[in-house]
Protein backbone atom coordinates (compact mmCIF):
# COMPACT_ATOMS: atom_id res chain seq x y z
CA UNK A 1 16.73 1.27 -7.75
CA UNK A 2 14.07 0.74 -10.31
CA UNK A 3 10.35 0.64 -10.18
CA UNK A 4 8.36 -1.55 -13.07
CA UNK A 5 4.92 -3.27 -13.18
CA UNK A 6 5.18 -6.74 -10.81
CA UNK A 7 4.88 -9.80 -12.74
CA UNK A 8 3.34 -13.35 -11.21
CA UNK A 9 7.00 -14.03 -10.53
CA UNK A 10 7.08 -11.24 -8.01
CA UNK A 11 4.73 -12.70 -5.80
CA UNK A 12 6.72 -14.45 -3.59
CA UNK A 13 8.70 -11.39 -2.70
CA UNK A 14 5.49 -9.21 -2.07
CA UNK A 15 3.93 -11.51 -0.30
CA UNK A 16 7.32 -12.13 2.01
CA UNK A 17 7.47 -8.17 2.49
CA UNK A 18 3.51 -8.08 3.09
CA UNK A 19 4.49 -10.64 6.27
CA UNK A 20 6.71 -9.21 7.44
CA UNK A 21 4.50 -6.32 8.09
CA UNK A 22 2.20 -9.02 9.45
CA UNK A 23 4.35 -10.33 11.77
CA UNK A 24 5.57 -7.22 13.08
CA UNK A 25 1.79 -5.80 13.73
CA UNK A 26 0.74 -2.16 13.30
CA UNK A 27 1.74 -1.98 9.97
CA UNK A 28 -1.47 -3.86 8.83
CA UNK A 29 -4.57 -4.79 10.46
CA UNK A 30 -3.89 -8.02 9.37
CA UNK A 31 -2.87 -10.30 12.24
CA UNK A 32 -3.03 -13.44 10.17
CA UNK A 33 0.05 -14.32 7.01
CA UNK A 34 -1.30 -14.41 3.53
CA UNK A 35 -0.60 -17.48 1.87
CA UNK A 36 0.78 -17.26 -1.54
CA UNK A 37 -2.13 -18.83 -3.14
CA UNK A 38 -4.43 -15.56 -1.37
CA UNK A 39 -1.36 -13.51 -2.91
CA UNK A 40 -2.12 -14.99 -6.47
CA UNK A 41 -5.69 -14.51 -6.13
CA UNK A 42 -5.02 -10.59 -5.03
CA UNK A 43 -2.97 -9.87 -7.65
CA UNK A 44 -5.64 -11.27 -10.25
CA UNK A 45 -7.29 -8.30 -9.10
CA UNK A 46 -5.12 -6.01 -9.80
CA UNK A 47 -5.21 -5.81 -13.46
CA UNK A 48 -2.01 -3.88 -14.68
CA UNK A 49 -4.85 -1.27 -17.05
CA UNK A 50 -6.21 -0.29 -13.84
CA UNK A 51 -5.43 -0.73 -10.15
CA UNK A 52 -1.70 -2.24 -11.05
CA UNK A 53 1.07 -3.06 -8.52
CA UNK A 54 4.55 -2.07 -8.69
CA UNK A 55 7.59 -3.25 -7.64
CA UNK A 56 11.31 -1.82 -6.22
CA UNK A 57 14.00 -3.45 -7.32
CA UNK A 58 17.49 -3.53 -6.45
CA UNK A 59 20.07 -5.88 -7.68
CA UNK A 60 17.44 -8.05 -9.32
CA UNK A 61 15.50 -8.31 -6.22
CA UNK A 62 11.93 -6.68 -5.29
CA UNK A 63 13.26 -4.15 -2.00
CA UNK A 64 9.48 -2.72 -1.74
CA UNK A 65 5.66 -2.78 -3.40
CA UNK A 66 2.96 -0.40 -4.16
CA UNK A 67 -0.57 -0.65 -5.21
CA UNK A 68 -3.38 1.23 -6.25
CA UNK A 69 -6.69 -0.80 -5.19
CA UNK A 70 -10.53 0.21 -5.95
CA UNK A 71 -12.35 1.70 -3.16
CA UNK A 72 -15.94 0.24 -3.27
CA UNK A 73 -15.38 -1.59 -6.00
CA UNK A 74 -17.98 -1.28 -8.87
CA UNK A 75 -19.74 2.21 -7.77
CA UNK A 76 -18.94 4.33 -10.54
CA UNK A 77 -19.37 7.72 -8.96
CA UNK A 78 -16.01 6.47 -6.85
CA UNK A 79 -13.90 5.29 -9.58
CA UNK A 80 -11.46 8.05 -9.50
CA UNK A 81 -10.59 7.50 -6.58
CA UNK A 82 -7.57 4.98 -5.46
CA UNK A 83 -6.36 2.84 -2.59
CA UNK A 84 -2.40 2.72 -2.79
CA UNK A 85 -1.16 0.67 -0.56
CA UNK A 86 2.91 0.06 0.58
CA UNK A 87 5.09 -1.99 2.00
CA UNK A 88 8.91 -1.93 2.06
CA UNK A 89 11.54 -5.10 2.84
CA UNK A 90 12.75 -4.73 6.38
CA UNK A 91 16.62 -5.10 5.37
CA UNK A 92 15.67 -1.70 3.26
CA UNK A 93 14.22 0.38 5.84
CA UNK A 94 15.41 3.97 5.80
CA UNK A 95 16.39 3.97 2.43
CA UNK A 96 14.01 5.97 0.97
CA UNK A 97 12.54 3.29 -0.77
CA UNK A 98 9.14 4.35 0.51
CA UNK A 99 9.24 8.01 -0.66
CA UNK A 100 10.47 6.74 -4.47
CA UNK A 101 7.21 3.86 -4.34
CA UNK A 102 5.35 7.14 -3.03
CA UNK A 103 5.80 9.76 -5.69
CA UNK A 104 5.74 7.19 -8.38
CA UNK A 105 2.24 6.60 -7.62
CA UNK A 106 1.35 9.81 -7.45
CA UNK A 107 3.13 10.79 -10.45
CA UNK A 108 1.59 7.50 -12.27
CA UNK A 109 -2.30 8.26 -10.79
CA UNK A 110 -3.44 10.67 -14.04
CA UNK A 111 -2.64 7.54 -16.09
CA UNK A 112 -5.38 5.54 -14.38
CA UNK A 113 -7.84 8.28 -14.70
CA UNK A 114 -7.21 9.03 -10.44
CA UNK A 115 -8.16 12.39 -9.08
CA UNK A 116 -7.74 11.39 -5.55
CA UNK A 117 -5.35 8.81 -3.68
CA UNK A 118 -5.66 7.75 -0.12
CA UNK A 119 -4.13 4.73 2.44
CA UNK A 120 -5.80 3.38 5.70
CA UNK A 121 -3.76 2.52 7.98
CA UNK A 122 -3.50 1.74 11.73
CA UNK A 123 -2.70 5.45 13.66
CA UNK A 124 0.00 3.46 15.79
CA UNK A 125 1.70 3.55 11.76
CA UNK A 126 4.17 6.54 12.78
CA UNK A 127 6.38 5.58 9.80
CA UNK A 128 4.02 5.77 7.45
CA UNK A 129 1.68 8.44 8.62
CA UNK A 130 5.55 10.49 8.44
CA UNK A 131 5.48 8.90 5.13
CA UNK A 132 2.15 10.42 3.89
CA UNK A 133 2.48 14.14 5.22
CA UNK A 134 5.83 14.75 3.59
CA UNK A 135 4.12 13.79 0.25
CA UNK A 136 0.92 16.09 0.67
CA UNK A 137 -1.67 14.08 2.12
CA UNK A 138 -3.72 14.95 5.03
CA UNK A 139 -5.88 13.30 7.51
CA UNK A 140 -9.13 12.70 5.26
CA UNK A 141 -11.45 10.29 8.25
CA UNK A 142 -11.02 9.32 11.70
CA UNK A 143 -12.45 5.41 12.85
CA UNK A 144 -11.76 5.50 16.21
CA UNK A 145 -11.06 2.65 18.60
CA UNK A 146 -12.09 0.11 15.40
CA UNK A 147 -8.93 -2.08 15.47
CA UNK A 148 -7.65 -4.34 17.89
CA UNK A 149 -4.23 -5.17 17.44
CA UNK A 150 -3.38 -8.70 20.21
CA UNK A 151 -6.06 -6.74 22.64
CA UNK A 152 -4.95 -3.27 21.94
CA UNK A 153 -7.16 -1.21 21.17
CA UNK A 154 -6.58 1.86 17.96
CA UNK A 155 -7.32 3.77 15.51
CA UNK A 156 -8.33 3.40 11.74
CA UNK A 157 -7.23 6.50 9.66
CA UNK A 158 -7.98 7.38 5.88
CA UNK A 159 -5.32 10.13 4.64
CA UNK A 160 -5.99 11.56 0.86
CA UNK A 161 -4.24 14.20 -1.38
CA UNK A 162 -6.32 15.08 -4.57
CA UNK A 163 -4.07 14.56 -7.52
């Protein structure tokens, strides 16, 4: 497997794997798919010198993503710290995709100037709360009872490492 910087032809794939997670709930508090033209716009965002996204591929096809994304976006006194953000093909599940997209980013954060990483993510997550202990990072906040996921109720959790 190899991890390099997505291109616009990538976007198809990401935004297939990002549905999948949609569609299978808990892995997103999204409960709506993202069109591709949403995907494009996303991805102007993520300018490649700063918050970039990465791709897995294997056999010249993207297995898995990973992002680094600004948290509140334009206050200075926050800029090193960085969103990263996941999401692996469901054929490639249990293939450690995850944990190579994980340590990339960490290993890639000094690059971007990052002192601190985090993810949100839905407590029902068990995958990737496993996911984000074995590398390090720790239960950083607690929003409790702020998602509801088809009428169930859960919690929002923010886990950080400092780089």
């Amino acid at each position: 497997m190899k991890i390099r910087l997505a291109t616009s032809s990538d976007l198809p794939a990401i935004n297939d794997i990002y549905n999948q997670a949609v569609r299978k709930k808990y892995c997103t508090a999204d409960l709506d798919e993202i069109s591709l033209a949403q995907r494009t716009k996303w991805f102007e965002r993520h300018q490649s010198d700063q918050y970039p996204v990465f791709v897995a591929v294997e056999d010249d096809r993207v297995v898995g993503w990973i992002c680094y994304s600004a948290y509140r976006a334009g206050r200075r006194a926050l800029q090193s710290a960085a969103e990263v953000s996941y999401y692996i093909d469901e054929e490639n599940l249990q293939k450690g995709i995850g944990s190579q997209l994980l340590q990339f980013s960490i290993d890639e954060a000094s690059k971007y100037k990052f002192k601190s990483l985090f993810a949100i993510l839905l407590a029902a997550n068990l995958a990737s709360l496993k996911l984000l202990e074995k590398f390090g990072f720790e239960r950083w906040g607690l929003m409790p009872h702020v998602a509801d996921i088809d009428g169930e109720i859960c919690d929002h959790l923010y886990y950080g490492r400092k780089i």
